[in-house]
Protein backbone atom coordinates (compact mmCIF):
# COMPACT_ATOMS: atom_id res chain seq x y z
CA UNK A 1 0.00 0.00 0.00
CA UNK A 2 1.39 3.87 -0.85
CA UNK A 3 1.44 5.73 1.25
CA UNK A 4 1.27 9.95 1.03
CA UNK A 5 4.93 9.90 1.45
CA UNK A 6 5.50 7.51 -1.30
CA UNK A 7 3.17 9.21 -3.83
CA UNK A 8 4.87 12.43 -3.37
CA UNK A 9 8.52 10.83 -3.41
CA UNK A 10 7.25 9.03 -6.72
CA UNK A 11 5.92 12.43 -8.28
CA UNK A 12 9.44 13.63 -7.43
CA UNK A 13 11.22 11.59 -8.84
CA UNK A 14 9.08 11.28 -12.05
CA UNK A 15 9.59 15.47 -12.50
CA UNK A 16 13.58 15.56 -11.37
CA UNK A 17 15.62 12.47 -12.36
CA UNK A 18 16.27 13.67 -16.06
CA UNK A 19 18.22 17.02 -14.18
CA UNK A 20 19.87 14.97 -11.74
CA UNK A 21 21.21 12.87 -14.47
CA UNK A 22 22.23 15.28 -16.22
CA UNK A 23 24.42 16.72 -13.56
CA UNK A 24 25.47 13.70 -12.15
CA UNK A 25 26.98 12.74 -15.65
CA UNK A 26 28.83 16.29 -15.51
CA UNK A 27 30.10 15.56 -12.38
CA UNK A 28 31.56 12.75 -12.73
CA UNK A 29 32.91 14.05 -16.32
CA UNK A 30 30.91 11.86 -18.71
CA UNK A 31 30.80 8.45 -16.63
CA UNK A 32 27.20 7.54 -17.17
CA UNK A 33 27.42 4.58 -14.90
CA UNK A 34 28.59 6.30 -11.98
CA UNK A 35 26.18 9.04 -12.71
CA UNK A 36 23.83 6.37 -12.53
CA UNK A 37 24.83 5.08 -9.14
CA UNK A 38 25.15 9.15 -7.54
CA UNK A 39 21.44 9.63 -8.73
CA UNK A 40 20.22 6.17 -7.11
CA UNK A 41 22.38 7.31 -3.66
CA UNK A 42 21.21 10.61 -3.94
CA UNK A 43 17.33 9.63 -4.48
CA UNK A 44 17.25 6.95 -1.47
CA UNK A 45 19.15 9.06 0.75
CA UNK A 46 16.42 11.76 0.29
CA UNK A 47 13.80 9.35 0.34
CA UNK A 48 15.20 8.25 4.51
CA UNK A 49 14.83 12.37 4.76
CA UNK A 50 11.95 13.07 2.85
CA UNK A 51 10.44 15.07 5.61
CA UNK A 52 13.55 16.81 5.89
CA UNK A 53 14.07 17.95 2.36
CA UNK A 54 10.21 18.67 2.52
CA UNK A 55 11.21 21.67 5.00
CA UNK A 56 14.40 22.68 3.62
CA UNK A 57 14.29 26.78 2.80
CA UNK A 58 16.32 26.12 -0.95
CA UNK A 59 15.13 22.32 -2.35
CA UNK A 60 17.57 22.84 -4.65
CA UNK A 61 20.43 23.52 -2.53
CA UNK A 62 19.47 20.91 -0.60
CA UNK A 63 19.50 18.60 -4.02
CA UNK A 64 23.18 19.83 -5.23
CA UNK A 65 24.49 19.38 -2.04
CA UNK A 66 23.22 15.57 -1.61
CA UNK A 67 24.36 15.10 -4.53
CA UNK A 68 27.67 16.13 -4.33
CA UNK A 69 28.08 14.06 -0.87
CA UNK A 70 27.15 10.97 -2.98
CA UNK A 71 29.80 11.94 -5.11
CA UNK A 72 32.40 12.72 -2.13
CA UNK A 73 31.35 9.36 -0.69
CA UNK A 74 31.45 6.92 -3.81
CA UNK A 75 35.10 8.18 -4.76
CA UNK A 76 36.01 7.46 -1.19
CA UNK A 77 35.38 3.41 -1.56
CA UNK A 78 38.34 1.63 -2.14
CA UNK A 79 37.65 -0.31 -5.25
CA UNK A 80 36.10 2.74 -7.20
CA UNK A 81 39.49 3.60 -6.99
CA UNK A 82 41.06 0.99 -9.40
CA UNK A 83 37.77 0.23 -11.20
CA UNK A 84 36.99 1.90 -14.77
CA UNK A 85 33.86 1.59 -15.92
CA UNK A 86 33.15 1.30 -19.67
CA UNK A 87 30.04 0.87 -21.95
CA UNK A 88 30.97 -2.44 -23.42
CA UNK A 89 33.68 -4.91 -22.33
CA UNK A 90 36.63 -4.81 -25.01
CA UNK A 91 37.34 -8.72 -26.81
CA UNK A 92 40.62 -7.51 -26.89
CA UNK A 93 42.92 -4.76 -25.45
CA UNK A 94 42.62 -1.51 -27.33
CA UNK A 95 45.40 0.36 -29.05
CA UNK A 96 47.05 2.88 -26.84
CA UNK A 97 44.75 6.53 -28.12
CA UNK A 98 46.75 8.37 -30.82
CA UNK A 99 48.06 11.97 -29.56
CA UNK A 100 45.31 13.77 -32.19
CA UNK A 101 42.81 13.28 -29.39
CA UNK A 102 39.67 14.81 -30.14
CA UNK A 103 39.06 17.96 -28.07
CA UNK A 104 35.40 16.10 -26.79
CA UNK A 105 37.99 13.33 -25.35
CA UNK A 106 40.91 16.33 -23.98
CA UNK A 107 37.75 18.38 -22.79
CA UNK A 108 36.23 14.92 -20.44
CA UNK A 109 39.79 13.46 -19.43
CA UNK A 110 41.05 17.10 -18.12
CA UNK A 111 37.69 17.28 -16.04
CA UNK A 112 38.21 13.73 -15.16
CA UNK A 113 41.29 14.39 -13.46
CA UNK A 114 40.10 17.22 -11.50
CA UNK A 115 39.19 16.60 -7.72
CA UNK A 116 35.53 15.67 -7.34
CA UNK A 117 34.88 19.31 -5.35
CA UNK A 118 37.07 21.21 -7.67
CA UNK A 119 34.91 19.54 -10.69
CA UNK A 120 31.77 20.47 -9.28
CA UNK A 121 32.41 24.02 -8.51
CA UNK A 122 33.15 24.13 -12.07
CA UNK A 123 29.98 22.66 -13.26
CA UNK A 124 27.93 25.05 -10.77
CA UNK A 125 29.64 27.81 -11.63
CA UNK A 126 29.79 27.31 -15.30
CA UNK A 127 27.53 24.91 -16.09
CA UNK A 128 24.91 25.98 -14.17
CA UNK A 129 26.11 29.58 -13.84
CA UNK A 130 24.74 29.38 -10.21
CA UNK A 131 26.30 32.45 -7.82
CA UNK A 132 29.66 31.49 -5.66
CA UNK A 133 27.18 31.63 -2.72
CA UNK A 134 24.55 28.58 -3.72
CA UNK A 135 27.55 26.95 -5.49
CA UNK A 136 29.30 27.24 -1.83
CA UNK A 137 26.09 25.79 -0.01
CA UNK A 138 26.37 23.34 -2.34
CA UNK A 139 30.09 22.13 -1.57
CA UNK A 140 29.79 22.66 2.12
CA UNK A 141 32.55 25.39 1.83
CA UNK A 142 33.22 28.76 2.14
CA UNK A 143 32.68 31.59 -0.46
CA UNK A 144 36.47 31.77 -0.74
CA UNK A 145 37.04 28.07 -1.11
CA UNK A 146 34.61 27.93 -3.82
CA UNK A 147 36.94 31.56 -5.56
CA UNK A 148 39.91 29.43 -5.11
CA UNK A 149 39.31 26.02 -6.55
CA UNK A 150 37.62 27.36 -9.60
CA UNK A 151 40.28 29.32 -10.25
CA UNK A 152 42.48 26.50 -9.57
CA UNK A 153 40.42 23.95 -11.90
CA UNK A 154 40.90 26.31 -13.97
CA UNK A 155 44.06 26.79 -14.56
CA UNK A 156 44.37 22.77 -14.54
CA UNK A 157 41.39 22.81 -17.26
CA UNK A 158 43.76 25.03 -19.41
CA UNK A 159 47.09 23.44 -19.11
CA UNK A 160 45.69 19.75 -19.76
CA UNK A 161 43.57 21.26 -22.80
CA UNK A 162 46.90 23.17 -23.85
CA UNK A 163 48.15 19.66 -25.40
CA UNK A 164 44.69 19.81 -27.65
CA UNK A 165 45.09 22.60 -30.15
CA UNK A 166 42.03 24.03 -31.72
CA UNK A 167 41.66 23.51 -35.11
CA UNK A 168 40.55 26.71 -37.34
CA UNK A 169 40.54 29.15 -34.21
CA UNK A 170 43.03 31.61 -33.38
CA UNK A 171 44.18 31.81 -29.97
């Protein structure tokens, strides 16, 4: 039997899961599985606080932050550590990439090897263009933490995409 709770939780879910997705796969730079598995954390941990989130003064504040714990939390495990996930299981070893990466590819791997926090203040700030303030509610920082690793990742963004020159632009 639903109940009240579960109706509303399943109307929820129903309207939101597309955006969490969505960020989820920017977070974790284009890994659709873990995205995935951060939307499934992130939907039954606010499912044990419905009542909670129910009250909170900024739902989505509340949202990005859980979110981003789920994120903080699954990099943490051990074995996600030395796991990569991939679409489809290769027959047979692939080739080692050729340098003329595509800038898609230099674009996912340079956010890939960005901290998970330094990643998502850059897809708050940029993606989302969300303020420094909601984007520091959202990391569980300060203001100035949230400054400081964007303009960190940033500079990190720029020297890994420095080895993918664009082609017909001027820099």
């Amino acid at each position: 039997m639903k109940t009240e709770r579960d109706e509303q939780f399943h109307s929820f879910v129903l309207s939101r899961r597309a955006g969490l997705v969505r960020t989820a796969t920017l977070l974790t730079a284009g890994d659709a599985h873990l995205a995935e598995d951060l939307v499934q954390s992130t939907l039954t941990k606010l499912y044990v606080a419905w009542p909670a989130f129910q009250r909170a003064d900024n739902i989505e504040g509340y949202l990005r932050r859980t979110l981003v714990n789920a994120l903080t939390d699954e990099r943490r495990r051990w074995w996600r550590r030395h796991e990569l996930s991939v679409a489809e299981l290769p027959d047979r070893p692939r080739a080692e990439p050729d340098s003329s990466g595509d800038l898609d590819d230099g674009l996912r791997g340079a956010l890939r090897d960005l901290p998970p926090k330094m990643r998502a203040a850059l897809v708050f700030r940029y993606f989302y263009d969300l303020p420094v303030a909601d984007t520091a509610d959202a990391l569980g920082c300060s203001e100035g933490t949230v400054k400081s690793q964007t303009a960190r990742a940033l500079d990190r963004m720029r020297a890994a995409l420095a080895e993918f020159p664009l082609t017909g632009a001027t820099r």
